[in-house]
PDB file of N, CA and C in Angstrom:
ATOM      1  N   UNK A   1     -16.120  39.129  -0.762  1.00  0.00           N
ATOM      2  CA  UNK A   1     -15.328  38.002  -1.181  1.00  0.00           C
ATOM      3  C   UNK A   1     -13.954  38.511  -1.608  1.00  0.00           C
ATOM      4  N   UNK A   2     -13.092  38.185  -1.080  1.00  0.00           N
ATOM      5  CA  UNK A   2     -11.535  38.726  -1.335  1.00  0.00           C
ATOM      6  C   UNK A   2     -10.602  37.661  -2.509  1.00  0.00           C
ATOM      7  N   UNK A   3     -10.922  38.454  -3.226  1.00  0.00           N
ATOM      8  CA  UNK A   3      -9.927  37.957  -4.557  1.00  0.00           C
ATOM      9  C   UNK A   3      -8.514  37.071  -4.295  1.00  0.00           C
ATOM     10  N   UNK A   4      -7.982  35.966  -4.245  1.00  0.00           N
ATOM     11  CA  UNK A   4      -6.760  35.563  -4.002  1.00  0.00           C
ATOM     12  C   UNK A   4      -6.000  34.790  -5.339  1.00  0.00           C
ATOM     13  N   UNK A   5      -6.610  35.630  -6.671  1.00  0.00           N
ATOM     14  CA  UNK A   5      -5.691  34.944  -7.433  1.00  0.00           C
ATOM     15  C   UNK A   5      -4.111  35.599  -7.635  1.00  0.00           C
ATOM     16  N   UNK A   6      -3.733  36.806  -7.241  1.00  0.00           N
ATOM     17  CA  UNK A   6      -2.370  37.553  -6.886  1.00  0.00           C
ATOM     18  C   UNK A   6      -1.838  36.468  -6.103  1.00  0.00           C
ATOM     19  N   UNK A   7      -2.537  36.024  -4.922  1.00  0.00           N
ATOM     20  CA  UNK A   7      -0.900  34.690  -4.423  1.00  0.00           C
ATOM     21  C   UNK A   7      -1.391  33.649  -4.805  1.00  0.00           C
ATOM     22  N   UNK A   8      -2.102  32.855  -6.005  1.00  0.00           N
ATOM     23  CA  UNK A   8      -2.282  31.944  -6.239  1.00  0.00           C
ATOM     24  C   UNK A   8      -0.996  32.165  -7.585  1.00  0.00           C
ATOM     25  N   UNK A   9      -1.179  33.358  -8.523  1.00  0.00           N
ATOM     26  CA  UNK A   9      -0.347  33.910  -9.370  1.00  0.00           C
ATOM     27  C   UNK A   9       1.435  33.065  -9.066  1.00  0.00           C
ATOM     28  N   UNK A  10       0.885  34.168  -7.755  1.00  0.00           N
ATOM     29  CA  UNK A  10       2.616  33.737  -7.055  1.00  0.00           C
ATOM     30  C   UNK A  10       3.675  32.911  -6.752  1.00  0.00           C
ATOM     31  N   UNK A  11       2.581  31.500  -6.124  1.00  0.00           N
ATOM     32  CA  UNK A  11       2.582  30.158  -5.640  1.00  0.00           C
ATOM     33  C   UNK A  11       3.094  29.685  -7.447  1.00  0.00           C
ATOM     34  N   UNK A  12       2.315  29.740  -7.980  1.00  0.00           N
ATOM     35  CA  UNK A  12       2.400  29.252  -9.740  1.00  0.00           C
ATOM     36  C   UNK A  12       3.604  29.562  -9.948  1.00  0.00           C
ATOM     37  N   UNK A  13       3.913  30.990  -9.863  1.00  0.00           N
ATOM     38  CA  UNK A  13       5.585  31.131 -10.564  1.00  0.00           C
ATOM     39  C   UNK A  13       6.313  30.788  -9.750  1.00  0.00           C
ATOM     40  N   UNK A  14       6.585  30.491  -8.629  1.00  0.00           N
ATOM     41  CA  UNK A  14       7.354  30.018  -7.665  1.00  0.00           C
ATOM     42  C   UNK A  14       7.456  28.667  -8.198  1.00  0.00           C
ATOM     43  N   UNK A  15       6.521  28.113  -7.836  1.00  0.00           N
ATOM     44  CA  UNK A  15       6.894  25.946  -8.489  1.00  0.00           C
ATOM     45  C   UNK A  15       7.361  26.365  -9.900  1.00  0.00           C
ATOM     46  N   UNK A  16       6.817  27.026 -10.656  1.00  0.00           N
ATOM     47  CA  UNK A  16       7.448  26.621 -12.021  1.00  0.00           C
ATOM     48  C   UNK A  16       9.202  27.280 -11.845  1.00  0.00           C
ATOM     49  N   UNK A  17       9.589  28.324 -11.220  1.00  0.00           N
ATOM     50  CA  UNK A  17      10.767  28.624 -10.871  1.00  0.00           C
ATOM     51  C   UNK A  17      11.502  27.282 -10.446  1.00  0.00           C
ATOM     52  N   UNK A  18      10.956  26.813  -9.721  1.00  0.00           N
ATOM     53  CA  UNK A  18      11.671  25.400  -8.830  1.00  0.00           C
ATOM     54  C   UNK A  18      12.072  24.614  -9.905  1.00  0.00           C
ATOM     55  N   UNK A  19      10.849  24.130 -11.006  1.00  0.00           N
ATOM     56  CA  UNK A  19      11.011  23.423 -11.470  1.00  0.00           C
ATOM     57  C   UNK A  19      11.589  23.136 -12.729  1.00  0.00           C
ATOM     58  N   UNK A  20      12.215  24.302 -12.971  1.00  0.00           N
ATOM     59  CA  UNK A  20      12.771  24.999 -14.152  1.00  0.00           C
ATOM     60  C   UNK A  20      14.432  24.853 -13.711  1.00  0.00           C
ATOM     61  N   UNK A  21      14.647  24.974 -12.421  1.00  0.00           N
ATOM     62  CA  UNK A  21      15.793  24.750 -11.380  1.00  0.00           C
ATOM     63  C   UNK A  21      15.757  23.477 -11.425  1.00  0.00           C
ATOM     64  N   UNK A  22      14.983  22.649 -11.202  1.00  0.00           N
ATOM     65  CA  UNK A  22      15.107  21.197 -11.315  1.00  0.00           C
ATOM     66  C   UNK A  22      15.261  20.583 -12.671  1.00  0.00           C
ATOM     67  N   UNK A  23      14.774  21.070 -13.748  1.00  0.00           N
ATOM     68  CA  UNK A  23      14.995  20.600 -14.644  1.00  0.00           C
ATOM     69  C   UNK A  23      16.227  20.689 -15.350  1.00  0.00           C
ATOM     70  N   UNK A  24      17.262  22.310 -15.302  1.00  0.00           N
ATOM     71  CA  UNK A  24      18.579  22.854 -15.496  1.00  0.00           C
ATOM     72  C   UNK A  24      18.996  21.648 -14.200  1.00  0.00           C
ATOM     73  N   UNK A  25      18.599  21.692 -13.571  1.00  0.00           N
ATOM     74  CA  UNK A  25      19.984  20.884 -12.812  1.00  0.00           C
ATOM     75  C   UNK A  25      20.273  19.183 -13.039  1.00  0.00           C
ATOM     76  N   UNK A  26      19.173  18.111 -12.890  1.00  0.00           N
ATOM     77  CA  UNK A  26      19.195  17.320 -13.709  1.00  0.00           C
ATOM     78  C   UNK A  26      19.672  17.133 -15.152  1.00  0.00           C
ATOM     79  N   UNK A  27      19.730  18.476 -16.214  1.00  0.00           N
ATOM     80  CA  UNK A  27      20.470  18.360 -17.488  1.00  0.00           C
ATOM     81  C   UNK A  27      21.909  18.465 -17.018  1.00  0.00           C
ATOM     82  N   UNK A  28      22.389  19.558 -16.428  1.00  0.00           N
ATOM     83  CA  UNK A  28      23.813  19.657 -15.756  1.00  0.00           C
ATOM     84  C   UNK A  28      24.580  18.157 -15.489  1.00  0.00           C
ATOM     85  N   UNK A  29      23.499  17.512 -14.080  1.00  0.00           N
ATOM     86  CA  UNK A  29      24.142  16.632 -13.772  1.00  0.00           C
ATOM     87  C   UNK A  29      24.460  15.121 -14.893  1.00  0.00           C
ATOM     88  N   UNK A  30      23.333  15.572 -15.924  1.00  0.00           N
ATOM     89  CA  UNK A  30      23.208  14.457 -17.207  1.00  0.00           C
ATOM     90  C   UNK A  30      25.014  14.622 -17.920  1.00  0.00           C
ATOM     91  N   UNK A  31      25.198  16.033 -17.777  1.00  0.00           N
ATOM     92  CA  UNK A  31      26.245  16.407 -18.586  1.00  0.00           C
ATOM     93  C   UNK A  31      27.694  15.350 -17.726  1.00  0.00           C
ATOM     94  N   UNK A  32      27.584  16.270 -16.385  1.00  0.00           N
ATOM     95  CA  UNK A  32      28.449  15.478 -15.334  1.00  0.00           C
ATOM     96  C   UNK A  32      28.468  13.748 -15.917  1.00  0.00           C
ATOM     97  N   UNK A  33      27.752  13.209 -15.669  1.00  0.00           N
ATOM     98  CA  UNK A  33      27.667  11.720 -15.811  1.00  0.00           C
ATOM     99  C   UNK A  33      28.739  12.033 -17.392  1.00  0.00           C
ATOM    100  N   UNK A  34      28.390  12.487 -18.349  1.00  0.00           N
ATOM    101  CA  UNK A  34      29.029  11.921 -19.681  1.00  0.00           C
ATOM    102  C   UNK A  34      30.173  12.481 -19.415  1.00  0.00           C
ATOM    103  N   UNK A  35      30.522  13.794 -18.855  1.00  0.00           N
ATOM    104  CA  UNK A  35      31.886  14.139 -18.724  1.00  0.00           C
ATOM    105  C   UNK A  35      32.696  13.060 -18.206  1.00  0.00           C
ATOM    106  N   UNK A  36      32.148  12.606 -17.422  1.00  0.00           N
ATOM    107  CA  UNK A  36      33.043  11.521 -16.064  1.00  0.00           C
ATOM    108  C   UNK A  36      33.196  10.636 -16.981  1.00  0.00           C
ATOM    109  N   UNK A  37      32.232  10.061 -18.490  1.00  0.00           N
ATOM    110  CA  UNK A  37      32.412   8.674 -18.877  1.00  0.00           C
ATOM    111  C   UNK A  37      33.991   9.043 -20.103  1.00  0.00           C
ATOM    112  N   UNK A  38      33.501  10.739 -20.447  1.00  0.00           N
ATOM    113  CA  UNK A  38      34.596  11.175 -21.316  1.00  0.00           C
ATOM    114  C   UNK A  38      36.006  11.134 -20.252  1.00  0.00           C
ATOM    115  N   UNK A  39      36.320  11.466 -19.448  1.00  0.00           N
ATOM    116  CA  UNK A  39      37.574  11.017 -18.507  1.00  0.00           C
ATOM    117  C   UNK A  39      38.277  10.081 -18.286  1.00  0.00           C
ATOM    118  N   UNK A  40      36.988   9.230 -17.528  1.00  0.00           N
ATOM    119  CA  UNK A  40      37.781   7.585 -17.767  1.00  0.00           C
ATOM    120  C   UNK A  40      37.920   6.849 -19.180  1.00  0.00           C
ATOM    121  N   UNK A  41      37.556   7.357 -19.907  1.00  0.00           N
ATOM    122  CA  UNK A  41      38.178   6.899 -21.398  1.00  0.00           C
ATOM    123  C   UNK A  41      39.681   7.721 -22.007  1.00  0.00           C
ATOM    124  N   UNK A  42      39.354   8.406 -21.586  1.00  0.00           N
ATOM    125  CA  UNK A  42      40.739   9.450 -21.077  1.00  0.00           C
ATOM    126  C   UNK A  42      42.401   8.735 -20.621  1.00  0.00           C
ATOM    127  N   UNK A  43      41.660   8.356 -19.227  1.00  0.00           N
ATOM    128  CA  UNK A  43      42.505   7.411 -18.067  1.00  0.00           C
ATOM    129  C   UNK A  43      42.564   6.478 -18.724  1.00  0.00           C
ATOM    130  N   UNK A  44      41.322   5.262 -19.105  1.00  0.00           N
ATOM    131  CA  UNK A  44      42.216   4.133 -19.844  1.00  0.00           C
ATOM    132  C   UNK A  44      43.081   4.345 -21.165  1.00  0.00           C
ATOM    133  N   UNK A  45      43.326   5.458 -21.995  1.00  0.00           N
ATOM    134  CA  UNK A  45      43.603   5.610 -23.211  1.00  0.00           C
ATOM    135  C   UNK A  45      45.498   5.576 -22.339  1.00  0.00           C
ATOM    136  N   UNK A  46      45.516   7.039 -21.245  1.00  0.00           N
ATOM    137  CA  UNK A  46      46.708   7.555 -20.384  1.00  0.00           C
ATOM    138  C   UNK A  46      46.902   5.835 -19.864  1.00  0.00           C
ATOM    139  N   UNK A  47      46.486   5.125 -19.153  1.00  0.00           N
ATOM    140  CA  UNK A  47      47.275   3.611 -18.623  1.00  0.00           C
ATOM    141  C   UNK A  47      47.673   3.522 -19.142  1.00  0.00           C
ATOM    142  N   UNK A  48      46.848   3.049 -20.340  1.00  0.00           N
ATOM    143  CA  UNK A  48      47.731   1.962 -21.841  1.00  0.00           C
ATOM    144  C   UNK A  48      48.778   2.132 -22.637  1.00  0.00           C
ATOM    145  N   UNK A  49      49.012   3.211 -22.212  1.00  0.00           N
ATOM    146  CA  UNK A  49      49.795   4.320 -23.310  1.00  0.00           C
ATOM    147  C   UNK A  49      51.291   4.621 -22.152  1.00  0.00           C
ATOM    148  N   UNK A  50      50.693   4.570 -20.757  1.00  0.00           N
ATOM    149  CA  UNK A  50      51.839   4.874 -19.754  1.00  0.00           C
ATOM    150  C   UNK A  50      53.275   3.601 -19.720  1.00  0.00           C
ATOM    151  N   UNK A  51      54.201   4.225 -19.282  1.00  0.00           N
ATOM    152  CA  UNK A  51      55.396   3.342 -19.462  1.00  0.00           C
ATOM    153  C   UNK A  51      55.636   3.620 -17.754  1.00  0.00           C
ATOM    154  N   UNK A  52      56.447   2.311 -17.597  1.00  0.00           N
ATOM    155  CA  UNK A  52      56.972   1.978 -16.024  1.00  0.00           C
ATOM    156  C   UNK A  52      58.377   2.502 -15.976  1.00  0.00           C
ATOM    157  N   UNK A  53      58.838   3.763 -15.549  1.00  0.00           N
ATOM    158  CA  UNK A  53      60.684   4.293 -15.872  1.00  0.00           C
ATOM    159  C   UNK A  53      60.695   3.587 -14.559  1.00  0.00           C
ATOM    160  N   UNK A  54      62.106   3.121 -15.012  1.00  0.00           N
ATOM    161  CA  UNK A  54      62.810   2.322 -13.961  1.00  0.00           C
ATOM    162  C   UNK A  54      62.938   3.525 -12.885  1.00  0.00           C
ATOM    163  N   UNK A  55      62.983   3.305 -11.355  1.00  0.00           N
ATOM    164  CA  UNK A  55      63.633   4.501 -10.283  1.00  0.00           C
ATOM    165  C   UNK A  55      62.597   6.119 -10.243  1.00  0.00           C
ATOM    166  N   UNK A  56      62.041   5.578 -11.060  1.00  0.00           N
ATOM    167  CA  UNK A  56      60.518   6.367 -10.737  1.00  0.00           C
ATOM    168  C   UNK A  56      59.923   6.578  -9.380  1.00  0.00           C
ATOM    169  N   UNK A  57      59.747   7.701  -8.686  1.00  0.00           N
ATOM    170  CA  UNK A  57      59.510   7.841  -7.472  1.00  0.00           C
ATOM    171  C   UNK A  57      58.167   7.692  -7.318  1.00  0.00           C
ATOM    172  N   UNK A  58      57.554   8.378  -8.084  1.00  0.00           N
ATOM    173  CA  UNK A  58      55.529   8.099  -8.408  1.00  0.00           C
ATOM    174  C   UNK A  58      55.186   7.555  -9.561  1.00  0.00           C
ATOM    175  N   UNK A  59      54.192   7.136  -9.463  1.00  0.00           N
ATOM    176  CA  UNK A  59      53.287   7.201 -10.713  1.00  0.00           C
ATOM    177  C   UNK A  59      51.851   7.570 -10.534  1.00  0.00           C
ATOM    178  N   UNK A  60      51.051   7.409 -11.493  1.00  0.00           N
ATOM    179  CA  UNK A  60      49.888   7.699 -11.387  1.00  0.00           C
ATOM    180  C   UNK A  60      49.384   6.723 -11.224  1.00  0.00           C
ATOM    181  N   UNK A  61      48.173   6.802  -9.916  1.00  0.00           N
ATOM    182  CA  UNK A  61      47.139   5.133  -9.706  1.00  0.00           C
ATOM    183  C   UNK A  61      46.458   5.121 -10.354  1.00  0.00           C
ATOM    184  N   UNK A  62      46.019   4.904 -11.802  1.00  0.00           N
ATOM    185  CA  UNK A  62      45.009   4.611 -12.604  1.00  0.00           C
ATOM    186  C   UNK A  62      43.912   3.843 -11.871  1.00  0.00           C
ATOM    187  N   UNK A  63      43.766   2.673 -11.158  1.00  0.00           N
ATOM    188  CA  UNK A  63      43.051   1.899 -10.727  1.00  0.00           C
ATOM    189  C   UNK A  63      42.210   2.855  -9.713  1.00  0.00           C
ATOM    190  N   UNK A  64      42.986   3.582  -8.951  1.00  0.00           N
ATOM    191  CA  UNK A  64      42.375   4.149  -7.343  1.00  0.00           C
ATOM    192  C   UNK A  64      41.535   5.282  -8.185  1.00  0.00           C
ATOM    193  N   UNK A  65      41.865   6.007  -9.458  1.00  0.00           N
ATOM    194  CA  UNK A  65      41.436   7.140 -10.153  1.00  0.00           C
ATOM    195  C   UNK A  65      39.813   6.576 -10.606  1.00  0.00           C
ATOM    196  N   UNK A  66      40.267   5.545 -11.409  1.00  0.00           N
ATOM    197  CA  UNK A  66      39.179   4.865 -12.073  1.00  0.00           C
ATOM    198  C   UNK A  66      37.717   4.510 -11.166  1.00  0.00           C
ATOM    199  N   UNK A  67      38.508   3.942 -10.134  1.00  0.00           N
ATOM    200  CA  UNK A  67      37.474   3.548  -8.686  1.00  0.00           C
ATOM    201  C   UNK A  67      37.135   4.617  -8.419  1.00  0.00           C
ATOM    202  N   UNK A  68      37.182   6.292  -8.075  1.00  0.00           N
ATOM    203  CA  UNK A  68      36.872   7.275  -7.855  1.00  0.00           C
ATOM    204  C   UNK A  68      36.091   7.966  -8.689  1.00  0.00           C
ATOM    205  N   UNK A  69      36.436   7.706 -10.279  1.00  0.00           N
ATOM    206  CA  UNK A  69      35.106   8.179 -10.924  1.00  0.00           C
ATOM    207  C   UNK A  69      33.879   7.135 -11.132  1.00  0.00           C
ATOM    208  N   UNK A  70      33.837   6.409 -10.419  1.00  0.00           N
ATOM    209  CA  UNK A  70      32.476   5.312 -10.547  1.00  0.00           C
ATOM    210  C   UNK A  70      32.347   5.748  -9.340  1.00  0.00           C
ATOM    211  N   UNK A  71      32.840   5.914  -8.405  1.00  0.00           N
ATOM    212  CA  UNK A  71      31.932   6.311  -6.765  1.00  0.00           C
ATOM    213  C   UNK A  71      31.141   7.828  -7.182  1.00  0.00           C
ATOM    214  N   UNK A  72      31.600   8.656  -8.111  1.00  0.00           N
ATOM    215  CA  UNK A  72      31.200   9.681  -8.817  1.00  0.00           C
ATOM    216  C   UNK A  72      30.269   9.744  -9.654  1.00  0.00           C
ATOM    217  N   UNK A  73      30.383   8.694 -10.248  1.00  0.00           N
ATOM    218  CA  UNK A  73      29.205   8.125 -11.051  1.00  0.00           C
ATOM    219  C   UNK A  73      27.736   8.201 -10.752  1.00  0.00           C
ATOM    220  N   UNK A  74      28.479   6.677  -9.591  1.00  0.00           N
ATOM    221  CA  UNK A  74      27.170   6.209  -9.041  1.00  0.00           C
ATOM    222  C   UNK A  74      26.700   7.392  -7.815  1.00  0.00           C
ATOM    223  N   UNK A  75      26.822   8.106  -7.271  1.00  0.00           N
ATOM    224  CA  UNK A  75      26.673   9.293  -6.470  1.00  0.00           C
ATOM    225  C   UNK A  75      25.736  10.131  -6.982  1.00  0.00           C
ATOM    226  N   UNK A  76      26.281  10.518  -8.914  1.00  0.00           N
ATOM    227  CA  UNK A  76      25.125  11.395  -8.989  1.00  0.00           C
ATOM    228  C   UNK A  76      24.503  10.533  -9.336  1.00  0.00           C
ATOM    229  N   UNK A  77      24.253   9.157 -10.072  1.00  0.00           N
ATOM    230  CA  UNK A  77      23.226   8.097 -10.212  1.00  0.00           C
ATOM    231  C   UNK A  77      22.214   8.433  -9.768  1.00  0.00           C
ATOM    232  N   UNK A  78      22.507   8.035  -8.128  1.00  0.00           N
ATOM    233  CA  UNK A  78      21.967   7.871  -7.021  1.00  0.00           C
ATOM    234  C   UNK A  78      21.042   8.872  -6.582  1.00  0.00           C
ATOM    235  N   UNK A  79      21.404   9.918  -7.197  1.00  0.00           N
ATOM    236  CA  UNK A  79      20.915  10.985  -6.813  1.00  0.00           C
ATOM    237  C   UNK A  79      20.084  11.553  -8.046  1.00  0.00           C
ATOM    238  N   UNK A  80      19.783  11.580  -9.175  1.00  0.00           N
ATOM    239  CA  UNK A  80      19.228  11.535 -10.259  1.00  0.00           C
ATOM    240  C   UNK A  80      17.794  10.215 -10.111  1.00  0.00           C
ATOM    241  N   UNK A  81      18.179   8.970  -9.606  1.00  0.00           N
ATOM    242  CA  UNK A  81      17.145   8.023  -9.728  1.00  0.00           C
ATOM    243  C   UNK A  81      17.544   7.782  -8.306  1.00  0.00           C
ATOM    244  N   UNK A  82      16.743   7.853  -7.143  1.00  0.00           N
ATOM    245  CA  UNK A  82      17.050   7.375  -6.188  1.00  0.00           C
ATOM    246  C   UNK A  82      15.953   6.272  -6.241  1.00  0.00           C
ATOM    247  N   UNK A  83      16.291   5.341  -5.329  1.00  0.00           N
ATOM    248  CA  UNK A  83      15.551   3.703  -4.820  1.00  0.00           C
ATOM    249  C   UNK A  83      14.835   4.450  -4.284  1.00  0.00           C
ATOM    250  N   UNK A  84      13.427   3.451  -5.064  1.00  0.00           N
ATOM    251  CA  UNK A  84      12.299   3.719  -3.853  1.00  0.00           C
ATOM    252  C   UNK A  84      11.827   2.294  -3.253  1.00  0.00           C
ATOM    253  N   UNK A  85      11.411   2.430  -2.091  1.00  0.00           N
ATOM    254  CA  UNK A  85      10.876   0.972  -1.677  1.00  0.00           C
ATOM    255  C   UNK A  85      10.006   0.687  -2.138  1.00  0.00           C
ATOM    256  N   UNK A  86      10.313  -0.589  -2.825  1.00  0.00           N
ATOM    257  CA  UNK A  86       9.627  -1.340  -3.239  1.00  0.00           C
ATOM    258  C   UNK A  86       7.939  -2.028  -2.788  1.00  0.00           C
ATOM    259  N   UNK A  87       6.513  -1.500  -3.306  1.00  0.00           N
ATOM    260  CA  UNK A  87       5.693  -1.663  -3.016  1.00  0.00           C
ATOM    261  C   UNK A  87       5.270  -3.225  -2.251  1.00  0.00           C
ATOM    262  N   UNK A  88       4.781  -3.362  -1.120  1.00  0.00           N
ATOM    263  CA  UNK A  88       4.468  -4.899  -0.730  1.00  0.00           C
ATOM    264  C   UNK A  88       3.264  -5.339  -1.365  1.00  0.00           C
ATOM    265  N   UNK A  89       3.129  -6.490  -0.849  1.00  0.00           N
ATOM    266  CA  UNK A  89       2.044  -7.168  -1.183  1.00  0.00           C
ATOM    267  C   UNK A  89       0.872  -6.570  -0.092  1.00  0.00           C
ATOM    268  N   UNK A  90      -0.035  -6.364  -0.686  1.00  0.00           N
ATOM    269  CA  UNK A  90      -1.607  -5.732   0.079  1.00  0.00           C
ATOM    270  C   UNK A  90      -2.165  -7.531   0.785  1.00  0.00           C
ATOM    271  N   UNK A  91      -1.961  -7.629   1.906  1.00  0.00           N
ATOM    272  CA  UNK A  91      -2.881  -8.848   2.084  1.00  0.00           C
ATOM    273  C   UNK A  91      -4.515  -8.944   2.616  1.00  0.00           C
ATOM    274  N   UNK A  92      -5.470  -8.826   2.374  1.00  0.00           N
ATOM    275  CA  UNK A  92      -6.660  -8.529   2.523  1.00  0.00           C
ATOM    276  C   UNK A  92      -6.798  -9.261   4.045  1.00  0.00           C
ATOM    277  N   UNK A  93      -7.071  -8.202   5.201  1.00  0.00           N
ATOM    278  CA  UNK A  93      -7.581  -8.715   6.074  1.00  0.00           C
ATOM    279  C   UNK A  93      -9.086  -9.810   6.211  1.00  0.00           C
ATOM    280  N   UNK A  94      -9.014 -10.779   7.382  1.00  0.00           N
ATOM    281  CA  UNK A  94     -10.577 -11.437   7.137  1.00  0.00           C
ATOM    282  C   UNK A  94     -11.508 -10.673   7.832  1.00  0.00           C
ATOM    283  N   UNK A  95     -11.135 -10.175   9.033  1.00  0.00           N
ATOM    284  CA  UNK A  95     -11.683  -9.581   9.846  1.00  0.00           C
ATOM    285  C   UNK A  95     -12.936 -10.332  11.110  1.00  0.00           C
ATOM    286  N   UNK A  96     -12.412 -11.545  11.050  1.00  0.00           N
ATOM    287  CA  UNK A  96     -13.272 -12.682  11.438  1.00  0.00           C
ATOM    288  C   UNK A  96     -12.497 -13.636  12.512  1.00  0.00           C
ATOM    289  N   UNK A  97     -12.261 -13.071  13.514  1.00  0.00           N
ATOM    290  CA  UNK A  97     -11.682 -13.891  14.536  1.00  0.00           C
ATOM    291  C   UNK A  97     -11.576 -14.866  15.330  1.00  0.00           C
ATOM    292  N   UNK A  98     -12.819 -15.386  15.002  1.00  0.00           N
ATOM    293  CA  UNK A  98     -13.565 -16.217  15.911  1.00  0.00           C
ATOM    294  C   UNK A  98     -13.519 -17.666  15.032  1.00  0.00           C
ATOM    295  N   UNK A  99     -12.585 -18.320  16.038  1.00  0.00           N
ATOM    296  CA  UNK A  99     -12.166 -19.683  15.309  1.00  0.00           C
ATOM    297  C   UNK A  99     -13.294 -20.716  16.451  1.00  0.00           C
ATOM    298  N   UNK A 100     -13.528 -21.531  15.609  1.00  0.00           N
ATOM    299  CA  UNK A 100     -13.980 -22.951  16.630  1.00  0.00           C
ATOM    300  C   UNK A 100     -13.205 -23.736  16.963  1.00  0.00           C
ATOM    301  N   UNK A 101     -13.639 -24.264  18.204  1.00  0.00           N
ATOM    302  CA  UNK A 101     -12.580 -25.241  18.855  1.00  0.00           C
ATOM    303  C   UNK A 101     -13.200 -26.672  18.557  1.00  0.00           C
ATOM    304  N   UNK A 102     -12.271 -27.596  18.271  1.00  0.00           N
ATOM    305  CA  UNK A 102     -12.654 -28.848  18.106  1.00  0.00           C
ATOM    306  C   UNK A 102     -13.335 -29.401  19.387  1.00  0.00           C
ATOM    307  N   UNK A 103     -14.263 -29.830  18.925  1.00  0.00           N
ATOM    308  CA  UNK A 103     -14.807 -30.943  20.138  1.00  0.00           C
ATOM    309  C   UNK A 103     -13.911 -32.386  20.344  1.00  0.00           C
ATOM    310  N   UNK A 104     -13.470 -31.581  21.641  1.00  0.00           N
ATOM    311  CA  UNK A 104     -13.062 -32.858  22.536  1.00  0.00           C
ATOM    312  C   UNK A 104     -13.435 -33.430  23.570  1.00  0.00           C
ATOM    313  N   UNK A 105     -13.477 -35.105  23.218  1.00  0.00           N
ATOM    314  CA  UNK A 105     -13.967 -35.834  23.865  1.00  0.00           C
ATOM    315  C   UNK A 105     -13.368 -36.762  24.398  1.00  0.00           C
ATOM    316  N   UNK A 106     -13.169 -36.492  26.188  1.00  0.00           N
ATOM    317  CA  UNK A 106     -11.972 -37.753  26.837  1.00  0.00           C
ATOM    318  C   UNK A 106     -12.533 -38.793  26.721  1.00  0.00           C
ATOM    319  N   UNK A 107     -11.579 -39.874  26.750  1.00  0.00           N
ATOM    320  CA  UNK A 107     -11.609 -40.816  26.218  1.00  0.00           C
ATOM    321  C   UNK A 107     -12.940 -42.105  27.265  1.00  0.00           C
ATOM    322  N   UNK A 108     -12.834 -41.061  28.107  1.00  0.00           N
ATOM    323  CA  UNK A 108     -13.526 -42.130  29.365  1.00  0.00           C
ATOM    324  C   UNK A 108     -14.804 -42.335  29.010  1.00  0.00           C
ATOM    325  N   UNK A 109     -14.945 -41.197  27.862  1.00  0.00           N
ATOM    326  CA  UNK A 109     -16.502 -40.848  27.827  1.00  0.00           C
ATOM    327  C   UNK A 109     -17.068 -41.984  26.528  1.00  0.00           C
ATOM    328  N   UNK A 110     -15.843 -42.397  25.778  1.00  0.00           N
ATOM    329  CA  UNK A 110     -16.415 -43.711  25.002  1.00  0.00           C
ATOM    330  C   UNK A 110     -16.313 -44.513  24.840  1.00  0.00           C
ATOM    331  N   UNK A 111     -16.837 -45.038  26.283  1.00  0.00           N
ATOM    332  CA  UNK A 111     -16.908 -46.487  26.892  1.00  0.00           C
ATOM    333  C   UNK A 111     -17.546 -47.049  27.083  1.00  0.00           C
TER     334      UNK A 111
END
C-alpha cells in the first residue's frame, strides 16, 4: 500500500497558498475601492474650490474624471462580487403524456 499523504501534504499547502493570495488580494482591492472614494472627495473638494480664469487654455474635466473613477469603481465591484445567475424556478415534470381525446360525435349521428 503506497503512502500518499506527501502529495496530499502538498495539494493542502498549495490551496491554502491560493487562498491566502485570494484573501491579500480582495483586502488590497477593498483598499482600492476606499482609495478611489478618498479621491473623488478630493475632486469634488478641487471643483468647488476651482475658479474659471478668463483666456484659460485648459482646465481640468472634473465631470469626465469623476465618470472615470466610478467605471473604476464599479470594475473592481464587479470583480470582487460578480452576478451570478439567478436560480430558476424547478418545474416538476408530469411525466404522463397521454392526453384523451374528446369524444366526437358528428352531428348526423343524433338524429
Amino acid at each position: 500500500m503506497k503512502n500518499t499523504s506527501p502529495s496530499l501534504l502538498l495539494v493542502c499547502l498549495v490551496s491554502l497558498g491560493a487562498a491566502a493570495h485570494d484573501v491579500r488580494e480582495r483586502l488590497d482591492l477593498s483598499l482600492v475601492q476606499r482609495q478611489i472614494a478618498a479621491i473623488e472627495q478630493l475632486a469634488n473638494r478641487a471643483s468647488s474650490d476651482s475658479v474659471d480664469i478668463a483666456g484659460a487654455r485648459y482646465r481640468f474635466d472634473y465631470p469626465r474624471f469623476t465618470a472615470d473613477l466610478e467605471r473604476m469603481r464599479q470594475g473592481v465591484h464587479k470583480y470582487l462580487s460578480p452576478s451570478r445567475a439567478q436560480p430558476t424556478d424547478l418545474v416538476e415534470l408530469t411525466g404522463d403524456y397521454r392526453a384523451e381525446v374528446p369524444h366526437w360525435v358528428p352531428s348526423d349521428e343524433h338524429d
